[in-house]
N, C-alpha and C. Protein backbone atom coordinates (compact mmCIF):
# COMPACT_ATOMS: atom_id res chain seq x y z
N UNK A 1 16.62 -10.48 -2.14
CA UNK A 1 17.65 -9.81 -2.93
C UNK A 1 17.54 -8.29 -2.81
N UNK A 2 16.12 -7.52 -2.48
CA UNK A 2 16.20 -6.26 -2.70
C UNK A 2 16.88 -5.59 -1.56
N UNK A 3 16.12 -6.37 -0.45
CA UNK A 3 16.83 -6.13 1.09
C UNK A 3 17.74 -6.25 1.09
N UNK A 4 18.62 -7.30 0.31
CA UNK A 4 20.32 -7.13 0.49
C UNK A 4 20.79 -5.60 -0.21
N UNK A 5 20.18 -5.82 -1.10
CA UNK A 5 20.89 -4.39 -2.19
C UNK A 5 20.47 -2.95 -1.39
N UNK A 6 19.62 -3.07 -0.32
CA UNK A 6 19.37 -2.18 0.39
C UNK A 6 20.21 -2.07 1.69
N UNK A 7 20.60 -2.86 2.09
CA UNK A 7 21.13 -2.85 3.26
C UNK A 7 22.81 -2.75 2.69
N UNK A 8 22.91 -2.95 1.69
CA UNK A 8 24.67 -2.55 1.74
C UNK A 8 25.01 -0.94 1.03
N UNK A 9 23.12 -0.61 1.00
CA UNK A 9 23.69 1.16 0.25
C UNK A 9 23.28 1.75 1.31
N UNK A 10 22.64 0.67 2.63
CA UNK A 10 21.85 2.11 3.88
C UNK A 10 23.51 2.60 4.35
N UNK A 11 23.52 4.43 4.34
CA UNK A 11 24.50 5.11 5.17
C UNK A 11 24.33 4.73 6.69
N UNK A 12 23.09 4.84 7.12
CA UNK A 12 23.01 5.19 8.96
C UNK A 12 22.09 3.79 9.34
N UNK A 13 23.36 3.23 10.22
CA UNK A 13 22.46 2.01 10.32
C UNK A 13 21.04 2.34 11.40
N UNK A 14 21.24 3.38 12.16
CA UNK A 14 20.22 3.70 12.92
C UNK A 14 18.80 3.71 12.15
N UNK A 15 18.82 3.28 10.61
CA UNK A 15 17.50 3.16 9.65
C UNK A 15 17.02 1.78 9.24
N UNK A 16 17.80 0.57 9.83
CA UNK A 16 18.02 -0.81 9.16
C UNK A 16 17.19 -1.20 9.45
N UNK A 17 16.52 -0.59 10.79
CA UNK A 17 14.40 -1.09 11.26
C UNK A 17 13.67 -1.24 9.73
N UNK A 18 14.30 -0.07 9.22
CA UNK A 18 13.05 -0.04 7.46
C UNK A 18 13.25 -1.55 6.93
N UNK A 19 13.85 -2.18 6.96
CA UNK A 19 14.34 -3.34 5.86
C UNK A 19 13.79 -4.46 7.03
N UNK A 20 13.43 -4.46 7.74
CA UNK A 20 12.53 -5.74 8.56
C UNK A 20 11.17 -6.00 8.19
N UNK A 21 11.08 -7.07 8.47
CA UNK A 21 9.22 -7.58 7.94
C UNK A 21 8.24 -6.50 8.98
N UNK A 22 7.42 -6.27 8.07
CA UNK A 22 6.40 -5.16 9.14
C UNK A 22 5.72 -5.95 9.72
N UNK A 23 5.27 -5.11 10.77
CA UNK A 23 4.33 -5.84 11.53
C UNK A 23 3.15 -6.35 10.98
N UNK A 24 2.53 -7.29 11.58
CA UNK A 24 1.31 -7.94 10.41
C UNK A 24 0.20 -7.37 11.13
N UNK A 25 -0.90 -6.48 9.94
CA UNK A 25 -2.04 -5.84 10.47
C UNK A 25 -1.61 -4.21 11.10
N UNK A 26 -0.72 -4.05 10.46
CA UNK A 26 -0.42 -2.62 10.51
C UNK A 26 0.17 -1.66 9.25
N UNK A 27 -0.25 -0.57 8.50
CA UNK A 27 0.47 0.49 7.73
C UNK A 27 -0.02 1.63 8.43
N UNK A 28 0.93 2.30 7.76
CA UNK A 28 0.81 3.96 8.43
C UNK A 28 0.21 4.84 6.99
N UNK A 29 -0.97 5.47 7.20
CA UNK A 29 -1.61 6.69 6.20
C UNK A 29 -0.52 7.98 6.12
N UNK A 30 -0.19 8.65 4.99
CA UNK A 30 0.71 9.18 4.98
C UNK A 30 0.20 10.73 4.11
N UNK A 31 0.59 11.61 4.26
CA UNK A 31 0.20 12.95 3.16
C UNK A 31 0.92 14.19 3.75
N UNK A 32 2.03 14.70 2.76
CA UNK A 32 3.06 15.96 3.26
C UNK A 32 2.09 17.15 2.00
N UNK A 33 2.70 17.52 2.68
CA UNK A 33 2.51 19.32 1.89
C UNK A 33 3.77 19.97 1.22
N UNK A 34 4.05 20.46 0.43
CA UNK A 34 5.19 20.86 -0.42
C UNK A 34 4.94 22.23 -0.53
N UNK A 35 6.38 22.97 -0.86
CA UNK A 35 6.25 23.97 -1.45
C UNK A 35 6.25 24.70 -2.67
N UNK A 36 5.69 23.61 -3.63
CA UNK A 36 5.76 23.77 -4.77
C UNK A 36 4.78 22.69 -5.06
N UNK A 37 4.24 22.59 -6.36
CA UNK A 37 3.37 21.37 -6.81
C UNK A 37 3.89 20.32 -7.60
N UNK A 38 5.07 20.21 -7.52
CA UNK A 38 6.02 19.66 -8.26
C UNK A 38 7.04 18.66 -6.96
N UNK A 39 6.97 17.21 -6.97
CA UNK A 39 8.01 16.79 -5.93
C UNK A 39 9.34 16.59 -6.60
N UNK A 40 9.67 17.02 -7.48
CA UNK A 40 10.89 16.87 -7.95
C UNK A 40 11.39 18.19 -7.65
N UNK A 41 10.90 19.39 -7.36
CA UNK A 41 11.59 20.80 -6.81
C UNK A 41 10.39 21.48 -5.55
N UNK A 42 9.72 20.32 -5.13
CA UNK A 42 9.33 21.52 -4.01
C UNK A 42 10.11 20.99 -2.97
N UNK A 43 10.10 21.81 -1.70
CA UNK A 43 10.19 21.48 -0.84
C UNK A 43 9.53 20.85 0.43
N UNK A 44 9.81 20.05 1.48
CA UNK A 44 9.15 19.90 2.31
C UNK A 44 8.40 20.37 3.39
N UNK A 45 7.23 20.91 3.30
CA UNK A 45 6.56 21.53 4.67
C UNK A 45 5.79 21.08 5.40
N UNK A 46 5.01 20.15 5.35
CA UNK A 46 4.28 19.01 6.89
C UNK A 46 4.17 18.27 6.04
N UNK A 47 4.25 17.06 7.50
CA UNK A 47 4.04 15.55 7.43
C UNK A 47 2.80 15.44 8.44
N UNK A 48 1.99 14.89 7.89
CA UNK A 48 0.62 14.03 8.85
C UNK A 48 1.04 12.24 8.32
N UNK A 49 0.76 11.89 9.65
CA UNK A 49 0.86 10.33 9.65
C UNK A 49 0.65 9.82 10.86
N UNK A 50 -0.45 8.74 9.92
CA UNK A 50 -1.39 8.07 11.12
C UNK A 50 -1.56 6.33 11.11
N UNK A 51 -1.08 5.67 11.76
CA UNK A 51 -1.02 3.98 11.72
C UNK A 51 -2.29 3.87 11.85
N UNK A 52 -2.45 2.40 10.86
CA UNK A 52 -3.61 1.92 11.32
C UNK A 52 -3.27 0.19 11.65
N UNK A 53 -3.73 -0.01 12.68
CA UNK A 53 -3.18 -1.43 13.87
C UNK A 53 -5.08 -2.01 13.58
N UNK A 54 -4.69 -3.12 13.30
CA UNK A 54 -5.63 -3.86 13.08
C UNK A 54 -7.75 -3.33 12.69
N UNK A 55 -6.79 -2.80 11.83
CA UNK A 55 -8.36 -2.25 11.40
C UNK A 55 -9.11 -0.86 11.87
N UNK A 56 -7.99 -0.23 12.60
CA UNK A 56 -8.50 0.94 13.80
C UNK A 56 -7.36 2.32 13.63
N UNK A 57 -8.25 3.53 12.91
CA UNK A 57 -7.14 4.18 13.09
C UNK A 57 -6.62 4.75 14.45
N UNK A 58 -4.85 4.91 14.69
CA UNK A 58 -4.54 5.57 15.60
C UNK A 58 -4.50 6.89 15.80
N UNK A 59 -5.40 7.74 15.93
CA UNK A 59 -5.64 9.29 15.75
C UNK A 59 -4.58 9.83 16.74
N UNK A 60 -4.73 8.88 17.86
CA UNK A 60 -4.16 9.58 19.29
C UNK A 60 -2.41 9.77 19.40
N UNK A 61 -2.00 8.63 18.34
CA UNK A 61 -0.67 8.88 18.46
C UNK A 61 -0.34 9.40 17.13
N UNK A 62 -0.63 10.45 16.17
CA UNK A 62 -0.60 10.67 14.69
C UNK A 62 0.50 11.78 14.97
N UNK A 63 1.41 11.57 13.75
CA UNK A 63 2.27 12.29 13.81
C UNK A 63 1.98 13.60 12.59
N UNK A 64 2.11 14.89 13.38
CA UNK A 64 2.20 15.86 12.83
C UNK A 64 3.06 17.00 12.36
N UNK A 65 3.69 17.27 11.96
CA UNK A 65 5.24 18.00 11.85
C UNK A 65 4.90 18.78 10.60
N UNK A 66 5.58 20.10 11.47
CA UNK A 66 5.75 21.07 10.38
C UNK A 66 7.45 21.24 10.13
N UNK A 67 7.48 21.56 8.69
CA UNK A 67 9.25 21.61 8.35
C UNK A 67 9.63 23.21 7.99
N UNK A 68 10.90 23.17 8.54
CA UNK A 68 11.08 24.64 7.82
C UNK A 68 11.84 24.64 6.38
N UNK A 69 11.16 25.32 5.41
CA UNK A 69 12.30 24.80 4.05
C UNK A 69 12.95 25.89 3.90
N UNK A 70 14.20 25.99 2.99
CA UNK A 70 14.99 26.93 2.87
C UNK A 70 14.42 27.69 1.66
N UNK A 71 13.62 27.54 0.72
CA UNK A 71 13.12 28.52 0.38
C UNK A 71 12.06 29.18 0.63
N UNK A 72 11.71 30.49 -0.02
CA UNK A 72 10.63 31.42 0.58
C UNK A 72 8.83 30.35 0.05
N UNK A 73 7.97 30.29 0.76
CA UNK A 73 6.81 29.31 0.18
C UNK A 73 6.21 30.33 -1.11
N UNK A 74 5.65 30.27 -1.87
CA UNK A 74 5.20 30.37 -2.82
C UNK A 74 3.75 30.95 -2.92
N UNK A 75 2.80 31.65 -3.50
CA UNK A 75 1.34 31.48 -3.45
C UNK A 75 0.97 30.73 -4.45
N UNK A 76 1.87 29.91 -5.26
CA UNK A 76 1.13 28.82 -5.94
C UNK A 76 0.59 27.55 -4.89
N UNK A 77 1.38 27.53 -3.72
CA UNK A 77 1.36 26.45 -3.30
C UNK A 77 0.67 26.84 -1.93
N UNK A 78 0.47 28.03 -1.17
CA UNK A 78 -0.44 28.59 -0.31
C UNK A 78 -1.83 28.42 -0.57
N UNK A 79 -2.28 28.17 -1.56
CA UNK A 79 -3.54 28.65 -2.28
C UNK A 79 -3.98 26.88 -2.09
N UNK A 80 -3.12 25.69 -2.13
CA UNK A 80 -3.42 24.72 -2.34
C UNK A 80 -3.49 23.98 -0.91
N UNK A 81 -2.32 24.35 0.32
CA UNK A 81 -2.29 23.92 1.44
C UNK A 81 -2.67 25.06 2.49
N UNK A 82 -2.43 26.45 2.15
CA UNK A 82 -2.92 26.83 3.62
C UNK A 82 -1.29 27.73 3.57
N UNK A 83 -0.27 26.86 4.16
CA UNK A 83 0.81 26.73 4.67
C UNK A 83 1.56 27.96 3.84
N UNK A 84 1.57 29.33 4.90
CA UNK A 84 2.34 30.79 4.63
C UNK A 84 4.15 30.40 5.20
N UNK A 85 4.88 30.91 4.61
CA UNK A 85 6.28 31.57 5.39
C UNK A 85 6.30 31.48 6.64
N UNK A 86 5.43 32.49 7.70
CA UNK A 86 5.01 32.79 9.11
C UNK A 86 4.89 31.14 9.55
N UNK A 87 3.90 30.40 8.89
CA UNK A 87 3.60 28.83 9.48
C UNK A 87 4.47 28.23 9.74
N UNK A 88 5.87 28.12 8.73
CA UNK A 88 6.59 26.32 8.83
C UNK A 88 8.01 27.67 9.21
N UNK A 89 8.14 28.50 9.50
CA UNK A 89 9.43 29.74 10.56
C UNK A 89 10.00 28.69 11.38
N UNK A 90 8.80 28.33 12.23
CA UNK A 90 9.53 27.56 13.33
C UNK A 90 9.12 25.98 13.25
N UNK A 91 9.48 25.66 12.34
CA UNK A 91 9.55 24.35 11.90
C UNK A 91 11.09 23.56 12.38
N UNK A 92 10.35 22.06 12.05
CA UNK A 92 11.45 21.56 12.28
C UNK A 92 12.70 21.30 10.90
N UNK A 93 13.88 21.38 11.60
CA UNK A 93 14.93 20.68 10.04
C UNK A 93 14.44 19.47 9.61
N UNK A 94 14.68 19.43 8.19
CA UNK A 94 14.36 18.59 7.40
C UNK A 94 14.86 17.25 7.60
N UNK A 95 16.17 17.01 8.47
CA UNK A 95 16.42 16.04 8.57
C UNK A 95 15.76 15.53 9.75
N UNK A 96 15.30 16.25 10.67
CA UNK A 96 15.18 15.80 12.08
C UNK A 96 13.64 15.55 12.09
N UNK A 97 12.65 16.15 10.88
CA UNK A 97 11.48 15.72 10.68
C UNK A 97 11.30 14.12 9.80
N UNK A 98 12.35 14.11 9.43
CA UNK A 98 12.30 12.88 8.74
C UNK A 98 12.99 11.85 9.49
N UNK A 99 13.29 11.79 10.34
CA UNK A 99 14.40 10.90 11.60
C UNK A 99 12.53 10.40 12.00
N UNK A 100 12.26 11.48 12.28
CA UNK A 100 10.71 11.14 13.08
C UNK A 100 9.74 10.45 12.42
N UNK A 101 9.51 10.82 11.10
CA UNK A 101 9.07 10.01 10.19
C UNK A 101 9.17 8.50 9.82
N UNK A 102 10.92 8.72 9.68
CA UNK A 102 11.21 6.83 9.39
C UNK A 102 10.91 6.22 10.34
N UNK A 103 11.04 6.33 11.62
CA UNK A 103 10.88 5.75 12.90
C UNK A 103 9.38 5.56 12.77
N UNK A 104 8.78 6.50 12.61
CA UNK A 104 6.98 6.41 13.21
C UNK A 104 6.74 5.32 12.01
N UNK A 105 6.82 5.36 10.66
CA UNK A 105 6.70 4.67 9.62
C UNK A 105 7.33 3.17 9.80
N UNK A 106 8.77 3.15 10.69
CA UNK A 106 9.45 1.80 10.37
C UNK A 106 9.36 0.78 9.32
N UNK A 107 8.94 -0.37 8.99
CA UNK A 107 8.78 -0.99 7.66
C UNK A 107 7.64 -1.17 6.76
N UNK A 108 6.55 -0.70 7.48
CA UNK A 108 5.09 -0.66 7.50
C UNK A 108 4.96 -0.39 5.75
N UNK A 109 3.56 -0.87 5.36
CA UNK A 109 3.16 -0.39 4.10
C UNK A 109 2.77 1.09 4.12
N UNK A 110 3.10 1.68 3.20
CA UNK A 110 2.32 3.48 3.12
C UNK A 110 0.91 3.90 2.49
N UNK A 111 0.10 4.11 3.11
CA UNK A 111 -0.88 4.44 2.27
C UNK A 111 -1.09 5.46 2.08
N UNK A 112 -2.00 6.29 0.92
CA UNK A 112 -2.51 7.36 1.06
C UNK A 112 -3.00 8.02 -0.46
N UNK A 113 -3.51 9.04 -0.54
CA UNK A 113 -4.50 9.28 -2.35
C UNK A 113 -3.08 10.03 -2.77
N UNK A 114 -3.17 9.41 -4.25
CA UNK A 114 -1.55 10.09 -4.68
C UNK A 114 -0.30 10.19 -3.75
N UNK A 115 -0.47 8.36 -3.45
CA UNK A 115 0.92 8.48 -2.50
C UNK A 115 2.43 8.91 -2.95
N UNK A 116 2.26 8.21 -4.37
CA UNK A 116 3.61 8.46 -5.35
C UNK A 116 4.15 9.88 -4.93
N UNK A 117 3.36 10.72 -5.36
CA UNK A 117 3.93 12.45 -4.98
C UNK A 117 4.34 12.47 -3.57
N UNK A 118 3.88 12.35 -2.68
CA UNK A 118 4.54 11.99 -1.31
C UNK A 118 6.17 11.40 -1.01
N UNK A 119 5.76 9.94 -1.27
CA UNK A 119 6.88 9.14 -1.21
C UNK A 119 7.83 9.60 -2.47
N UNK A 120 7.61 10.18 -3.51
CA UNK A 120 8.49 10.83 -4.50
C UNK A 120 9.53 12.24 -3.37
N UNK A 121 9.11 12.49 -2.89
CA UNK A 121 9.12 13.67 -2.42
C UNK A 121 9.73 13.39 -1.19
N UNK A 122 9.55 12.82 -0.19
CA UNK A 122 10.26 12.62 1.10
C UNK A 122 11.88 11.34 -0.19
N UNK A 123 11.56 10.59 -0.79
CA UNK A 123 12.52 9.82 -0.95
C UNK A 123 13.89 10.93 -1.71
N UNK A 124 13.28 11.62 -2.52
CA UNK A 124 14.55 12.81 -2.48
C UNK A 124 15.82 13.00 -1.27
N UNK A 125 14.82 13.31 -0.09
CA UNK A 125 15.89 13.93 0.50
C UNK A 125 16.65 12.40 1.23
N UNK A 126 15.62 11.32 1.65
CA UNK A 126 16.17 10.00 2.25
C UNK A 126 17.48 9.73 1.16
N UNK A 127 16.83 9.81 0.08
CA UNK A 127 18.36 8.94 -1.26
C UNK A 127 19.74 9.69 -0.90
N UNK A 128 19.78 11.25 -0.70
CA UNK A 128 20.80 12.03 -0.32
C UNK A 128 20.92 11.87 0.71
N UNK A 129 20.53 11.42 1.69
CA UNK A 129 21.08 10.93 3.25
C UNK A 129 21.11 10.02 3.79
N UNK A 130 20.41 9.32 3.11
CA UNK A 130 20.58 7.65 3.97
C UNK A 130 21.12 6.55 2.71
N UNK A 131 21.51 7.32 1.45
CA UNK A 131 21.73 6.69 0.27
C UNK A 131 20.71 5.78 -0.36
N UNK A 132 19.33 5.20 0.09
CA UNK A 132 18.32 4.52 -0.52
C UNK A 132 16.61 5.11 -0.52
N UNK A 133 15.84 5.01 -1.04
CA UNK A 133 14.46 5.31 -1.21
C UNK A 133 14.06 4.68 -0.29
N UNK A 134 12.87 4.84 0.06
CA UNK A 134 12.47 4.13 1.17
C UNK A 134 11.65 2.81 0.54
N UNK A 135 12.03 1.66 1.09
CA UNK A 135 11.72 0.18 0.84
C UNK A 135 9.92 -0.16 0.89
N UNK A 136 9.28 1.01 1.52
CA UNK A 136 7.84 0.44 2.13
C UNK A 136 7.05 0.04 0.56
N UNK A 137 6.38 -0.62 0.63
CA UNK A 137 5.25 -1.06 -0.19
C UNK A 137 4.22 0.12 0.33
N UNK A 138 3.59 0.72 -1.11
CA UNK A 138 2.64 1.72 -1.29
C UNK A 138 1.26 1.21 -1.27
N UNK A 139 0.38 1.83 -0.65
CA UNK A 139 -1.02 1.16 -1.42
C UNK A 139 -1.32 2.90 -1.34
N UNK A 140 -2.02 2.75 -2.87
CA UNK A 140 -3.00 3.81 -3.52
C UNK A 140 -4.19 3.62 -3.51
N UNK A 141 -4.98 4.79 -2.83
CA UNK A 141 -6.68 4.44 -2.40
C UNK A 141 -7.37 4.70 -3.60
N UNK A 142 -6.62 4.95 -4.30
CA UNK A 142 -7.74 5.70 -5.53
C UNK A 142 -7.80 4.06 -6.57
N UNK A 143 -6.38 3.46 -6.15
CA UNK A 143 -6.48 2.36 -6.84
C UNK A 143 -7.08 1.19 -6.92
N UNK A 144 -7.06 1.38 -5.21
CA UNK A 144 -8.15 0.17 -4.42
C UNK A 144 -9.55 0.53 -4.92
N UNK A 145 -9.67 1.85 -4.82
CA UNK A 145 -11.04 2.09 -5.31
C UNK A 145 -11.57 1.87 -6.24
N UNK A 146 -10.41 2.02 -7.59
CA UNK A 146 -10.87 1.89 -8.92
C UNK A 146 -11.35 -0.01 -9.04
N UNK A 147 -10.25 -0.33 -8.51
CA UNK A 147 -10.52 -2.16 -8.39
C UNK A 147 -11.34 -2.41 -8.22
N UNK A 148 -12.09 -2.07 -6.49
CA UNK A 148 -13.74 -2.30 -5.84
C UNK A 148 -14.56 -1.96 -6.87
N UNK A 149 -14.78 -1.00 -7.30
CA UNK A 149 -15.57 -0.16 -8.58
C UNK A 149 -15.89 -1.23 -9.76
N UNK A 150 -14.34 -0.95 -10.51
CA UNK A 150 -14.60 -2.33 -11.62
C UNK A 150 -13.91 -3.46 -11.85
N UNK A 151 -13.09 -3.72 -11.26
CA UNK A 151 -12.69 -4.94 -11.18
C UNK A 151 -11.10 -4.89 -11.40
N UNK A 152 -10.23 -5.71 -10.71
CA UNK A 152 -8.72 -5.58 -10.95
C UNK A 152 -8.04 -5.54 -12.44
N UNK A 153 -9.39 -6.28 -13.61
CA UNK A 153 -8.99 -6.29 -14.95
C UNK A 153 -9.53 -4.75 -15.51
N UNK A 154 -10.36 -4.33 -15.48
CA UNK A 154 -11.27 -3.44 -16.27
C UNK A 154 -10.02 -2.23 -16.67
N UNK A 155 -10.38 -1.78 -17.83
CA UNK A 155 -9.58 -0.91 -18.83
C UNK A 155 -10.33 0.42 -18.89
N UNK A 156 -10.61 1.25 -18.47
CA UNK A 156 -11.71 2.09 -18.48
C UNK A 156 -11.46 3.64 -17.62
N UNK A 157 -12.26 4.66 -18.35
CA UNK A 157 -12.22 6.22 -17.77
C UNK A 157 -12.87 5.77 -16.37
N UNK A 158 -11.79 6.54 -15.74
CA UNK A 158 -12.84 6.49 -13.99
C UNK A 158 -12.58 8.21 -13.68
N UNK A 159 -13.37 8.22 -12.71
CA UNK A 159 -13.67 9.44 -12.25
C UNK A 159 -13.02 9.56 -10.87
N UNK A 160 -11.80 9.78 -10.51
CA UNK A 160 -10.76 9.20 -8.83
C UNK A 160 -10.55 10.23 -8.65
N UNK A 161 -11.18 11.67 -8.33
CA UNK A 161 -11.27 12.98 -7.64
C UNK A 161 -11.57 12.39 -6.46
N UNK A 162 -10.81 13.00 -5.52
CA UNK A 162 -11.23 12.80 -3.72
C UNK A 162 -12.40 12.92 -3.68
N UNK A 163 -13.15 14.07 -3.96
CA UNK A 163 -14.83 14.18 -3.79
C UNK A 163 -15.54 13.11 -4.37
N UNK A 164 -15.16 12.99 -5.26
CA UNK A 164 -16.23 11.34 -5.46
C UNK A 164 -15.71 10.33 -4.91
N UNK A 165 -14.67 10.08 -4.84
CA UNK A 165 -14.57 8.57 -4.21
C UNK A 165 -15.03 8.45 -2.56
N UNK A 166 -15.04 10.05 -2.18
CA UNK A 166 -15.79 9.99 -0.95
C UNK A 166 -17.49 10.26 -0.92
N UNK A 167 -17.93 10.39 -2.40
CA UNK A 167 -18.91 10.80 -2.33
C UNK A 167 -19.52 9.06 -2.11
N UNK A 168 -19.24 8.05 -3.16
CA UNK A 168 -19.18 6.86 -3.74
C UNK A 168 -19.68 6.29 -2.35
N UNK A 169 -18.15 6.12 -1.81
CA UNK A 169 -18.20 5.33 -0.47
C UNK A 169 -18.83 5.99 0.96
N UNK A 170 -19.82 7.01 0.49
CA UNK A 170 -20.67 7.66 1.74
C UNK A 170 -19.26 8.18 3.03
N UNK A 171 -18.83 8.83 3.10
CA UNK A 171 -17.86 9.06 3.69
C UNK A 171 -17.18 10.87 3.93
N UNK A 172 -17.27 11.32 5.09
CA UNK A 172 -17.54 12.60 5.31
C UNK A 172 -16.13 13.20 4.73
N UNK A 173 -16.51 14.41 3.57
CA UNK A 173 -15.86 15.05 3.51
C UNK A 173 -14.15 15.54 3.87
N UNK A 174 -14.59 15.50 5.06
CA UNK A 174 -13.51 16.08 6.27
C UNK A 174 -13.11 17.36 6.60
N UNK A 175 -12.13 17.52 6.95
CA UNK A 175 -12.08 18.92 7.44
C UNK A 175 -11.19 19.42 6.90
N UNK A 176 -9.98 20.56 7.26
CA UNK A 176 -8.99 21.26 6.38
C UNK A 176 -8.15 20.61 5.46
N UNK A 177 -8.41 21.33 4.63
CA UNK A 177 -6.77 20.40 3.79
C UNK A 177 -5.65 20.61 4.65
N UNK A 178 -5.04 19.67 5.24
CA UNK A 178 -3.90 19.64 6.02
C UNK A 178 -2.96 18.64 5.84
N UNK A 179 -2.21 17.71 5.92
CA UNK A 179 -1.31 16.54 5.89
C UNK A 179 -2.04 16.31 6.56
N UNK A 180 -2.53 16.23 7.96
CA UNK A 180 -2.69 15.05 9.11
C UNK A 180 -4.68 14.77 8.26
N UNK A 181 -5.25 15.95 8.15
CA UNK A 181 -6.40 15.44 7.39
C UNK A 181 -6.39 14.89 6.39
N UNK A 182 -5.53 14.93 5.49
CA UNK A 182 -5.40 14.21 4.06
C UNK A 182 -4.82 12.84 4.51
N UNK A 183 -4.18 12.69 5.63
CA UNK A 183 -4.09 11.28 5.81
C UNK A 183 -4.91 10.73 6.37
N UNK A 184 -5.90 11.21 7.37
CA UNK A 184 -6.67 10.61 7.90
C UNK A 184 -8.13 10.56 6.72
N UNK A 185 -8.13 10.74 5.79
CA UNK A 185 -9.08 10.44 4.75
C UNK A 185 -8.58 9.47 4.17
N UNK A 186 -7.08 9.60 3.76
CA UNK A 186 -7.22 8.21 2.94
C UNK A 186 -6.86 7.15 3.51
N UNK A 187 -7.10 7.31 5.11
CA UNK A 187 -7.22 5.95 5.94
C UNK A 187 -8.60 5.58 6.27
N UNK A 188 -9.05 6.49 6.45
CA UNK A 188 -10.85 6.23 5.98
C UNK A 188 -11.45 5.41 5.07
N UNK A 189 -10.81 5.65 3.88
CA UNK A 189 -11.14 5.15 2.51
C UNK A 189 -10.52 3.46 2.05
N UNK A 190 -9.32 3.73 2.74
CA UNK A 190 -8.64 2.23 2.79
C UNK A 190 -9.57 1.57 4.04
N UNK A 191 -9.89 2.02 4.81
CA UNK A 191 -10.34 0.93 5.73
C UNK A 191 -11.88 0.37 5.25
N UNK A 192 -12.58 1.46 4.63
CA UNK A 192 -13.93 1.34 4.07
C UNK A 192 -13.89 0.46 3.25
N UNK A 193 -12.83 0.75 2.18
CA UNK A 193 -12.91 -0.30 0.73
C UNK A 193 -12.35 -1.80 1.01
N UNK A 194 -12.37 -1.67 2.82
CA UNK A 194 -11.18 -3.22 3.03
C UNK A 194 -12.79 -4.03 3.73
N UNK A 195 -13.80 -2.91 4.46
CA UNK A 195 -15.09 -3.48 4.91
C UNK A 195 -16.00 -4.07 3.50
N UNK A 196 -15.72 -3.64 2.67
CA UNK A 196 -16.69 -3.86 1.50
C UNK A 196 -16.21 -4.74 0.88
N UNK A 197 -14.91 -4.88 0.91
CA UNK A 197 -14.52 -6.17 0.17
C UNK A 197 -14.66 -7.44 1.03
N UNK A 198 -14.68 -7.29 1.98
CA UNK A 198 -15.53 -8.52 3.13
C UNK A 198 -14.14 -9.10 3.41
C-alpha cells in the first residue's frame, strides 16, 4: 500500500528504482553537512555515501559531493564541519547532487549516527521535486548500539556520544569530520555491532 501511495505522487519517473525491493545484503552509510544546524532551514553542502555489499564496506566507489547553496555559509556551522563559502563555490546544484544521490542510494536501507537529521534534510528538497520523501528504511547506529548494550526492551539513560560508542566498541576514532568520514564511521559501527551480535 505505501509503494502504491508512492508511486502515484513520484513526479519523475526516472526515480521509480527507489520503490523496488533492495538488493538483499546491501545499504548505503549516509552523512551530509548543512549550513545551518537546523535541517528544517539549513542548507545542503556535502554528501558522503558509502554501500556496504555483503558485510564489506565499498570505500572505492563512495560517493562524495560537494553542493553549492544559495546562501552565504555561516560560522555557526563552519566551526562544526570545516566547510567555508570558498569550499562548496564550485559545487554542484542541488538538484544534480541529489540525481547522484538517489541513484547511488536506489532502494537500499540508509544508515548512519543521527540519520533522521540527514534524511530530514535531503527529503526537503526530494518532497519539492520529486513530490515524495524518500521510501528507504533508516537504521540508527546509536540505536543498534543502545539495543546491543541493553537490550531491545530496556528503559534507561545511555550515554550515545560518537566518542563512546566508539570508545565501547574499540573502534578508531577516525579522521576529519567530513560527510564521507562520518559515513564511513557509522558503517564501521553498524558492521561491528552486526559481528557481535553473531
Amino acid at each position: 500500500l505505501a509503494r502504491w501511495w508512492y508511486r502515484q505522487r513520484l513526479r519523475d519517473g526516472r526515480f521509480a528504482h527507489l520503490l523496488e525491493a533492495p538488493p538483499p545484503g546491501e545499504v548505503v552509510c549516509l552523512d551530509c553537512e548543512a549550513s545551518r544546524l537546523s535541517a528544517r532551514s539549513g542548507e545542503l553542502l556535502s554528501i558522503g555515501a558509502i554501500r556496504i555489499v555483503d558485510g564489506r564496506l565499498q570505500t572505492s566507489s563512495a560517493l562524495r559531493l560537494t553542493v553549492r547553496p544559495c546562501e552565504i555559509v555561516g560560522g555557526e556551522s563552519i566551526r562544526v564541519h570545516g566547510l567555508r563559502n570558498v569550499d562548496v563555490a564550485c559545487g554542484l546544484p542541488v538538484e544534480e547532487a541529489l540525481a547522484r544521490l538517489l541513484d547511488f542510494i536506489g532502494p537500499r536501507p540508509v544508515v548512519g549516527y543521527y540519520v533522521d537529521f540527514d534524511m530530514e534534510l535531503i527529503d526537503r528538497y526530494v518532497r519539492a521535486w520529486l513530490g515524495i520523501r524518500l521510501p528507504n528504511r533508516r537504521i540508527e547506529v546509536a540505536t543498534e548500539y543502545y539495543h546491543w548494550r541493553f537490550g531491545r526492551l530496556a528503559h534507561r539513560p545511555a550515554d550515545l556520544r560518537l566518542e563512546t560508542i566508539l570508545k565501547v566498541l574499540d573502534l578508531p576514532a577516525g579522521g576529519r569530520h567530513d560527510a564521507y568520514h562520518d559515513a564511513l564511521t557509522a558503517g564501521l559501527i553498524h558492521l561491528k555491532l552486526a559481528s557481535l551480535r553473531g
